[in-house]
Protein backbone atom coordinates (compact mmCIF):
# COMPACT_ATOMS: atom_id res chain seq x y z
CA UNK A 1 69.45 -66.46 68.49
CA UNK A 2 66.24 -67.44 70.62
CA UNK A 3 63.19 -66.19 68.62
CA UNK A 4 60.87 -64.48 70.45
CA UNK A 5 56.98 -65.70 70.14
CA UNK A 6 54.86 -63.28 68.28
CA UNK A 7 52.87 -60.86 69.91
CA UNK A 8 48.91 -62.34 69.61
CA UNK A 9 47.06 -59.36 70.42
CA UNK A 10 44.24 -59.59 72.70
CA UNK A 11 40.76 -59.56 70.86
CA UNK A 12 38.39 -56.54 71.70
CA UNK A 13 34.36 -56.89 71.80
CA UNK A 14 34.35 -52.96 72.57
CA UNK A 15 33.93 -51.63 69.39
CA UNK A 16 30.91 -54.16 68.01
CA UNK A 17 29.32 -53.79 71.58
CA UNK A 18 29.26 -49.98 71.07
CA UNK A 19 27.89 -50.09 67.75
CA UNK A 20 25.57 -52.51 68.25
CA UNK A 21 24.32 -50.36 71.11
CA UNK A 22 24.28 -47.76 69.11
CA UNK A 23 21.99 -49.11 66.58
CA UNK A 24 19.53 -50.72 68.85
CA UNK A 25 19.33 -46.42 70.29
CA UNK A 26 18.51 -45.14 66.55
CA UNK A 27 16.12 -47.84 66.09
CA UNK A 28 14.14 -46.41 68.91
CA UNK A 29 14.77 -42.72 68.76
CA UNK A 30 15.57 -42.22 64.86
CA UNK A 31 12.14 -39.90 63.80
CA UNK A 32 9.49 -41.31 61.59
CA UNK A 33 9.95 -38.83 59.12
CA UNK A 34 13.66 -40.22 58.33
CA UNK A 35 11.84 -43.87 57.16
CA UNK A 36 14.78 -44.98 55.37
CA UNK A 37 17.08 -44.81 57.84
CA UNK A 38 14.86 -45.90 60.20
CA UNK A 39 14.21 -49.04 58.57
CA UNK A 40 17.58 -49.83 57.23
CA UNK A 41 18.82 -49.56 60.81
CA UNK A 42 15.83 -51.99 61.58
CA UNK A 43 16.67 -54.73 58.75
CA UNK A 44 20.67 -54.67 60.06
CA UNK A 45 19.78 -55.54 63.86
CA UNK A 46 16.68 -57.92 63.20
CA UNK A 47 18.97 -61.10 63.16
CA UNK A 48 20.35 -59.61 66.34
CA UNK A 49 17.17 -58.96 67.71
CA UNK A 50 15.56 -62.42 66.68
CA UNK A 51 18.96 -64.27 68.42
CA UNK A 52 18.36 -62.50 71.45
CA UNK A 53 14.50 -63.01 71.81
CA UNK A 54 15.02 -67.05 70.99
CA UNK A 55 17.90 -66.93 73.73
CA UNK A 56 15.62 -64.91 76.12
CA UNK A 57 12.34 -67.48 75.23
CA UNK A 58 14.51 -70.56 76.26
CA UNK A 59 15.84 -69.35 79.22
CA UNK A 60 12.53 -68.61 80.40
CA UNK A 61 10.56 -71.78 79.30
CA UNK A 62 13.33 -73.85 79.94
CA UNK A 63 12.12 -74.73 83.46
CA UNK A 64 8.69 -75.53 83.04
CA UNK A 65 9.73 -77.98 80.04
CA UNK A 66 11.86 -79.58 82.27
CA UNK A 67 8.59 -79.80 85.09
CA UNK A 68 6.17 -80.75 82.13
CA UNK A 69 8.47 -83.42 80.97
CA UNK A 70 8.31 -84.78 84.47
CA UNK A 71 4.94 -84.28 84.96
CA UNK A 72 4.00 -86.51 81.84
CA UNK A 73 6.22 -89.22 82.77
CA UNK A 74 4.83 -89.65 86.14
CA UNK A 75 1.38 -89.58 84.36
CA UNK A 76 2.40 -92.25 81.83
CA UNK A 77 3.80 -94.20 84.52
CA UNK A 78 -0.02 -93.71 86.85
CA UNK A 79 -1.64 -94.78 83.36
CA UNK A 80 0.26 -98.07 83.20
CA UNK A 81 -0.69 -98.78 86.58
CA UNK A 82 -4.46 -98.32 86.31
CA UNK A 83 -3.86 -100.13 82.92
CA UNK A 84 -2.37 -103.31 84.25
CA UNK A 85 -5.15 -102.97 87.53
CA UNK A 86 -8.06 -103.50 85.28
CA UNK A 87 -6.78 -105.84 82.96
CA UNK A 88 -7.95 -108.93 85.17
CA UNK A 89 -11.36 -106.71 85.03
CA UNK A 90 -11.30 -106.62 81.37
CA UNK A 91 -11.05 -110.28 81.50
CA UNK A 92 -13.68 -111.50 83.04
CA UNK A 93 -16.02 -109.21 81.63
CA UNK A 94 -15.20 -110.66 78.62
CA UNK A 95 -15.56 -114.04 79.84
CA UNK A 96 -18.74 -112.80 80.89
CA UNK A 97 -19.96 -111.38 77.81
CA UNK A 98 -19.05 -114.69 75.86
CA UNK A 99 -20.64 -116.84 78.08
CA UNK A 100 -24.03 -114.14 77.89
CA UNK A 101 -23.68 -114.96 74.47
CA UNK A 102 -23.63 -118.77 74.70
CA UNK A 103 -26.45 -119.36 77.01
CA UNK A 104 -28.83 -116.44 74.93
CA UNK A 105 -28.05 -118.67 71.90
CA UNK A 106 -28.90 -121.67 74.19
CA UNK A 107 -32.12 -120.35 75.11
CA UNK A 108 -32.83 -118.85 71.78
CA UNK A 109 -32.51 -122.76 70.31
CA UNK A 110 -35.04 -123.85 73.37
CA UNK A 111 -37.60 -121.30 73.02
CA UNK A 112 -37.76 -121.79 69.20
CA UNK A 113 -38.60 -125.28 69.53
CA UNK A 114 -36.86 -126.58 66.71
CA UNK A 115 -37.43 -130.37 67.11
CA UNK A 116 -40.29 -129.90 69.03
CA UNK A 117 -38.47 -131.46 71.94
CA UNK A 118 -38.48 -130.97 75.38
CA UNK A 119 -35.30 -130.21 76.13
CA UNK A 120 -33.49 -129.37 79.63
CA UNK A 121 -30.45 -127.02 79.84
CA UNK A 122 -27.02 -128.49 81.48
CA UNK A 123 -23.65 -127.57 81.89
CA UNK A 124 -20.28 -129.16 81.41
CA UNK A 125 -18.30 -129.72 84.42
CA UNK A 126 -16.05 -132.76 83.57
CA UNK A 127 -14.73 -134.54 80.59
CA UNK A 128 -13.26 -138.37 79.98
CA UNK A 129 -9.68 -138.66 81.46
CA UNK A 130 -7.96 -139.17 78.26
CA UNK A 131 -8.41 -138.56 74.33
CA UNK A 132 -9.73 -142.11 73.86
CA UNK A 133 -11.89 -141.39 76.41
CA UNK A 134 -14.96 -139.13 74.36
CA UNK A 135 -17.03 -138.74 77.66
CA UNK A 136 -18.47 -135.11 79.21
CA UNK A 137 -19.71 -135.19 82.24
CA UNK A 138 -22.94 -132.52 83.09
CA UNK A 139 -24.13 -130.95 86.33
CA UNK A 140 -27.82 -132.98 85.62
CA UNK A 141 -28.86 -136.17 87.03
CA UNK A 142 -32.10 -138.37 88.31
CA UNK A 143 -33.17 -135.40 90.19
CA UNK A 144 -33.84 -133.48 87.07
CA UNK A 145 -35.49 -135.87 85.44
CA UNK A 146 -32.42 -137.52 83.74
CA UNK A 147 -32.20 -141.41 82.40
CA UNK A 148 -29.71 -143.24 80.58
CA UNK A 149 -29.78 -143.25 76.65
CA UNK A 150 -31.64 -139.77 76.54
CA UNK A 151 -30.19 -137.94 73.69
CA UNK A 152 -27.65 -134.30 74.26
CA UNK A 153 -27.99 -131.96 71.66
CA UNK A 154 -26.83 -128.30 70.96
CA UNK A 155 -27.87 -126.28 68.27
CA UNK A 156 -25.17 -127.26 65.52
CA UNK A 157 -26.22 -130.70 65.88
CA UNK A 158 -25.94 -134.13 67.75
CA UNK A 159 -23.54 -134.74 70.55
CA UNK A 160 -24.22 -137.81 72.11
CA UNK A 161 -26.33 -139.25 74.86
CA UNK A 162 -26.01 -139.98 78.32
CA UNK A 163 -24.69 -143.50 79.17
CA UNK A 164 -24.38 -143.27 83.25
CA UNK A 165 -26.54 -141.06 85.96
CA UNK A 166 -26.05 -140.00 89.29
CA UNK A 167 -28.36 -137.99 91.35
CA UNK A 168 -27.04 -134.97 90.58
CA UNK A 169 -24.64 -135.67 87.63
CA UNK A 170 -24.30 -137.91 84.25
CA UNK A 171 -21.87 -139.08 81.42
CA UNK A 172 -22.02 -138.16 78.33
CA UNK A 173 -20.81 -140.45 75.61
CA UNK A 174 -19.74 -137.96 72.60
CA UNK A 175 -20.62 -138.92 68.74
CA UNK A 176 -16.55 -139.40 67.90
CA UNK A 177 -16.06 -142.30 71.00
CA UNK A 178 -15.67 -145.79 68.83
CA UNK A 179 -18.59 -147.27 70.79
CA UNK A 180 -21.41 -144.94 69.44
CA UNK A 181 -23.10 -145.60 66.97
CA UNK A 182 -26.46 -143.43 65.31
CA UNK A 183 -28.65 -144.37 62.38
CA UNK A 184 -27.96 -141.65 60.11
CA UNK A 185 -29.04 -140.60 56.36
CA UNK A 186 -27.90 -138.57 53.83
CA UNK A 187 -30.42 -135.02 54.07
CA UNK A 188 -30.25 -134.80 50.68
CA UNK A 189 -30.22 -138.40 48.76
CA UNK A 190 -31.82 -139.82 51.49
CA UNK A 191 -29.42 -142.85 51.81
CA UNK A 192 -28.96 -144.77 54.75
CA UNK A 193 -26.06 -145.63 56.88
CA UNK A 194 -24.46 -146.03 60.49
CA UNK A 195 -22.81 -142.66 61.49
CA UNK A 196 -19.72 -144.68 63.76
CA UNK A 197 -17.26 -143.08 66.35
CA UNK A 198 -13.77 -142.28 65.16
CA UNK A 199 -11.42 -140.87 67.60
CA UNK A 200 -10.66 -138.27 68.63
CA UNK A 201 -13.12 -135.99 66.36
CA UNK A 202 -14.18 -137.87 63.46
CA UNK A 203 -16.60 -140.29 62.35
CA UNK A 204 -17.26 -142.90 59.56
CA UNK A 205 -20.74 -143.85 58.25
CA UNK A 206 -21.01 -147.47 57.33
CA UNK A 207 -23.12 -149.12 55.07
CA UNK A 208 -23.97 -146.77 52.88
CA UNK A 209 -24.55 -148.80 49.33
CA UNK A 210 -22.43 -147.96 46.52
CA UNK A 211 -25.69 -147.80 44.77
CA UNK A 212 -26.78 -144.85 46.94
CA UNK A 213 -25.63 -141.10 46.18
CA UNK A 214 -23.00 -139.86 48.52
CA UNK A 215 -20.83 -136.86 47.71
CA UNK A 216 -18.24 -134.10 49.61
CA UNK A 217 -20.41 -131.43 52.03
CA UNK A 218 -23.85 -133.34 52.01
CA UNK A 219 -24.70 -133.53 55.48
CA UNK A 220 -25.91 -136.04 57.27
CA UNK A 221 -28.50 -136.59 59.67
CA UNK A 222 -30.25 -138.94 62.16
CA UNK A 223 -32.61 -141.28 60.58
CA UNK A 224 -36.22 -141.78 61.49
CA UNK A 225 -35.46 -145.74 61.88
CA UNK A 226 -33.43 -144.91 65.08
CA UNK A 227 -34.89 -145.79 68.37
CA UNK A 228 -32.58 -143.72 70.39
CA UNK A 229 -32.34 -140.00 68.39
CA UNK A 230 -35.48 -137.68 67.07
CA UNK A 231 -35.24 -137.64 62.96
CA UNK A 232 -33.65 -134.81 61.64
CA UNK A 233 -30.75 -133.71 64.26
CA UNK A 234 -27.32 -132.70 62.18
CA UNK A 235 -24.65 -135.49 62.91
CA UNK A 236 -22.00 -134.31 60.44
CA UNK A 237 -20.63 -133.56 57.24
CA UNK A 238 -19.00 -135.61 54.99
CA UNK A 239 -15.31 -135.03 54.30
CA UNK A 240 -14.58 -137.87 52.22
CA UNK A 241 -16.77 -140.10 49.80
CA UNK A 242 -14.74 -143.12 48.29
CA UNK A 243 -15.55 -146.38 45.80
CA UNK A 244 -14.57 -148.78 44.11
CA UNK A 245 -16.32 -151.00 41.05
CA UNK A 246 -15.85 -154.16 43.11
CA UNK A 247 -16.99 -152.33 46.31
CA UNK A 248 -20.47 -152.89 48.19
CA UNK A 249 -20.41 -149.55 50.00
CA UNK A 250 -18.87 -146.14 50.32
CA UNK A 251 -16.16 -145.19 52.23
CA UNK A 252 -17.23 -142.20 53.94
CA UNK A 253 -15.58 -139.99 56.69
CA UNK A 254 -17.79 -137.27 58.25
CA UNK A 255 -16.67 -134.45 60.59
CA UNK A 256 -19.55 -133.96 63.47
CA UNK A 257 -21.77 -130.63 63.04
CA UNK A 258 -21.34 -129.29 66.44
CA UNK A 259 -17.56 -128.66 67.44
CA UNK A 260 -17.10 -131.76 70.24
CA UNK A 261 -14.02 -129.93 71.80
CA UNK A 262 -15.37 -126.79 72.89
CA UNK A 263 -18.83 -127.74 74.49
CA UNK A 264 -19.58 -125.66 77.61
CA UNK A 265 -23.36 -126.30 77.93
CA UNK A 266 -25.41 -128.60 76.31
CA UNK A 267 -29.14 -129.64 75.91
CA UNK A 268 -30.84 -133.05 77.02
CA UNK A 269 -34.05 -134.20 74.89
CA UNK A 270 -36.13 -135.60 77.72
């Protein structure tokens, strides 16, 4: 025999519905005098209450989250254009500023007179063609007064001097190139020497007697037996100091005072 599928009885929400109904009326309408009841009827249909106000809230802010969500993306999205505008702006006024700062430090080291030099202002516009090549080339020539073997200087130290003018240019031959050469002493023993180029950015002083005093971080300077350079100017420091018993002089490598790689303007002792 074929059995016959239960009978699933359909589900009524009548009953709750009424009673809930029910008890929202006496919350309203049940006297103040009957407290009790009052508030127990209160307590029993607060989580219905509370479900109903959160479902009510949402519904109704629902929308303008959606338009304020939109709202801020668009405005993120205007934000990263203006950003990426002025970021060529931001640029250059930092180049700007740097270069301010360079040229007030520049005039700052003419104005104080340091060397008690006359000393005119030019600016890098070329360098040597390759590494081996430690040449600058400067926007001053013969028509500012300009001659061959006058000494460039910044305010770290010695760079070089010029070696070749134009009329309205000159070459620079840097410290480091292995054809320079600057009579040089130790600032604080006093010892002599020959401060020689060493590409691409170092330099060895020669002839400095092993009877002398030479040590790690003395710096070194141009003498006052040089023809060429004003006593005094900072030509490096000295990296390594090396001899031997049997030796005549030190073996001495210096690194030059003013960074040689970076040099944007310069000043020539006239």
């Amino acid at each position: 025999m074929t059995k016959q599928p239960a009978f699933r009885q359909k589900r009524s929400y009548t009953f709750p519905a009424v009673v809930i109904t029910l008890a929202l009326i006496a919350a309203f309408v049940v006297p103040p005098q009957m407290g009790f009841v009052r508030s127990t009827v209160a307590a029993a249909i607060y989580p219905l209450q509370w479900s109903i106000a959160v479902v009510y809230r949402g519904a109704v802010t629902f929308p303008q989250t959606v338009i304020n969500l939109g709202n801020l993306a668009r405005e993120n999205s205007e934000l990263k254009e203006k950003l990426n505008s002025a970021q060529p702006e931001l640029v250059r006024f930092s180049e700007l500023k740097i270069e301010n700062d360079r040229l007030r430090e520049l005039l700052g080291f003419q104005n104080r007179g340091r060397y008690k030099m006359k000393l005119l202002p030019a600016q890098v516009i070329g360098r040597g063609a390759s590494p081996a090549q430690a040449l600058l080339v400067i926007n001053r020539g013969t028509g500012s007064g300009v001659a061959v073997d006058r000494p460039v200087i910044v305010a770290a130290g010695l760079v070089g001097k010029i070696v070749e003018v134009s009329r309205f240019s000159s070459k620079v031959m840097l410290l480091t190139d292995p054809l320079s050469s600057v009579a040089a002493a130790d600032q604080r023993s006093r010892d002599f020497g020959i401060a020689e180029g060493r590409a691409p950015d170092r330099l060895r002083l020669k002839y400095m007697s092993a009877n002398g005093e030479v040590a790690v971080g003395d710096i070194i300077v141009t003498s006052n037996v040089s023809d060429l350079f004003p006593p005094g100017l900072p030509v490096g420091v000295v990296i390594k100091a090396v001899k031997n018993e049997t030796d005549l002089f030190y073996e001495v490598e210096l690194k030059p005072s003013a960074d040689l790689s970076k040099l944007e303007e310069v000043m020539i002792v006239l």
